[in-house]
Every structure is written in structure tokens, then in C-alpha cells.
Protein backbone atom coordinates (compact mmCIF):
# COMPACT_ATOMS: atom_id res chain seq x y z
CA UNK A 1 -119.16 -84.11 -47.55
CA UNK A 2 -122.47 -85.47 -48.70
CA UNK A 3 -124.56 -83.59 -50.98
CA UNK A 4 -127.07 -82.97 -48.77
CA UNK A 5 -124.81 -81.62 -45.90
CA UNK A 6 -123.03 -79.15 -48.00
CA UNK A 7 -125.83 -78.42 -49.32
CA UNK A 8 -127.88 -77.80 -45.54
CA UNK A 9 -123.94 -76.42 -44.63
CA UNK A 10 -124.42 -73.56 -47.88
CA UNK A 11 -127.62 -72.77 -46.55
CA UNK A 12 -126.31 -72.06 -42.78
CA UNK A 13 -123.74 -70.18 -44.42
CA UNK A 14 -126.01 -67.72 -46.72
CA UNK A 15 -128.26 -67.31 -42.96
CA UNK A 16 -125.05 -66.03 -41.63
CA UNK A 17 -124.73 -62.76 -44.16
CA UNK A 18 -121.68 -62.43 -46.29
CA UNK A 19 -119.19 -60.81 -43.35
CA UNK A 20 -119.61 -63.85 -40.63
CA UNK A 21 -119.98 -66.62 -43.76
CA UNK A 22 -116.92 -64.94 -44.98
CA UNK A 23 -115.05 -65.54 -41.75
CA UNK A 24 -116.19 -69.08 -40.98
CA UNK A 25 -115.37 -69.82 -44.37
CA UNK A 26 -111.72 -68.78 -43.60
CA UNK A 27 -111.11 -71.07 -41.31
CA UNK A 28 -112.30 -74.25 -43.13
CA UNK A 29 -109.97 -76.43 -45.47
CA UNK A 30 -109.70 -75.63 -49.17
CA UNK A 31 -111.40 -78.43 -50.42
CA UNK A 32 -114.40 -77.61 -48.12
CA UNK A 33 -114.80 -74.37 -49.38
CA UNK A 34 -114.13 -75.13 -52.61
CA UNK A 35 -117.40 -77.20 -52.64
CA UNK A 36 -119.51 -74.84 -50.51
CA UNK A 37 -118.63 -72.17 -52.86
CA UNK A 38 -119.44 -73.87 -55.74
CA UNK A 39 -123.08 -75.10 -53.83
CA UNK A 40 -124.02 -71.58 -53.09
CA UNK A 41 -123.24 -70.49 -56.59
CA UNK A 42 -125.43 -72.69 -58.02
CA UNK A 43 -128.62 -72.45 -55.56
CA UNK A 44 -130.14 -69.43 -56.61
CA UNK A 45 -133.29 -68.68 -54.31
CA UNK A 46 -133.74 -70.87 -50.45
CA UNK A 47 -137.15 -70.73 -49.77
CA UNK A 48 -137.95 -69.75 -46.07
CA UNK A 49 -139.12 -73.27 -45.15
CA UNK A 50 -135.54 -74.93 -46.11
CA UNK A 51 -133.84 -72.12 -44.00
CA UNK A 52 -135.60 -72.61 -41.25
CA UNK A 53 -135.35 -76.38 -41.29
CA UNK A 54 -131.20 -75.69 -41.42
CA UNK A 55 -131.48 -73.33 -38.71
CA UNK A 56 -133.73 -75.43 -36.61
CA UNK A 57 -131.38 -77.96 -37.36
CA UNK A 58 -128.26 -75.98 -35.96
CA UNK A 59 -130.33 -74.90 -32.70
CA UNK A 60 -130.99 -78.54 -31.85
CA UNK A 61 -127.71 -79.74 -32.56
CA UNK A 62 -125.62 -77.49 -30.64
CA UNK A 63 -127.92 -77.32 -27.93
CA UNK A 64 -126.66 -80.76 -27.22
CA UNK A 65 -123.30 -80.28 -27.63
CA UNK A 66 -121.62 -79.71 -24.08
CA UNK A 67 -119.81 -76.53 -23.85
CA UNK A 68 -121.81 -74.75 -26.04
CA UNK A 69 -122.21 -71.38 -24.80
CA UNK A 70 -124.53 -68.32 -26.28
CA UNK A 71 -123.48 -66.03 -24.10
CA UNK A 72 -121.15 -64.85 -21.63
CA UNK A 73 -117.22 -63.11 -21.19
CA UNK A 74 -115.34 -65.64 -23.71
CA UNK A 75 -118.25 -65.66 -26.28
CA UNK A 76 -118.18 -61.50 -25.95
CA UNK A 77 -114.38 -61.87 -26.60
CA UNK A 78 -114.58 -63.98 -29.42
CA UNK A 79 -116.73 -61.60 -30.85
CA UNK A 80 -114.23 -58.43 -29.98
CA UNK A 81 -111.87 -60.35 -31.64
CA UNK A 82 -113.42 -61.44 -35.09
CA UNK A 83 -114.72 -58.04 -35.33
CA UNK A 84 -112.18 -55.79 -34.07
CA UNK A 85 -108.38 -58.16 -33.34
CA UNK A 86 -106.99 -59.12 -30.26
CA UNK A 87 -106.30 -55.75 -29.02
CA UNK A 88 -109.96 -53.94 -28.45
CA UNK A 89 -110.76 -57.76 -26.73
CA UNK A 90 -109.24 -57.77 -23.59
């Protein structure tokens, strides 16, 4: 990844909260989060303007992206089942 992206990517990432960045982070490839941990570690503070550019960012892009839903039975269950496993989901 560019510098820029993993650096707009560690950004999205600290948004999230540790718990969800956490779990995102799990399912990315080593090398990947090898250099997002190593961006985040070495930001120190993200002003409120940058953050809100990366979030902006992330609105507009998957707003475009077909498929996307915010909402809805299968989002709910993907929720249940980050949060809680499989079983409390169905």
C-alpha cells in the first residue's frame, strides 16, 4: 500500500475504536497489518479535519459501491455474529 492509503486506512481504523479496529484488523493479511500497526504507532494526535476527510472519504466511496447495505436482517446478523458468534445470530 501507498503511504498515503495506509496512512488514510490507520486513520479509518483509530475512527473505528480499538474493539471493531481490532476485528477488521483480524481479518487482513499479515503484511497489511504489519504496516498499519506500525502507521498508527507512529501518528500520535489526528486532528479532526484529517478524520473527517477519511471518513467523508469512506461515506462516498461505499455509497457507490453496489451492494452496500447500512442496514437491514444480514447487516443485523453480521453484527450478532462479530459481537456475540454464530449462535445468538440466527
Amino acid at each position: 500500500m501507498k503511504d498515503t492509503a495506509v496512512r488514510k486506512a490507520a486513520v479509518f481504523l483509530m475512527a473505528l475504536g480499538p474493539d471493531v479496529a481490532g476485528q477488521v484488523m483480524a481479518k487482513l493479511p499479515e503484511d497489511m497489518v504489519e504496516d498499519l500497526t506500525h502507521t498508527i504507532a507512529g501518528m500520535g494526535h489526528v486532528n479532526y479535519a484529517e478524520k473527517k476527510t477519511v471518513l467523508s472519504d469512506f461515506i462516498a466511496i461505499s455509497s457507490q459501491i453496489s451492494g452496500i447495505a447500512f442496514g437491514g436482517e444480514e447487516t443485523a446478523k453480521q453484527i450478532l455474529e462479530a459481537g456475540f458468534g454464530s449462535r445468538l445470530a440466527t
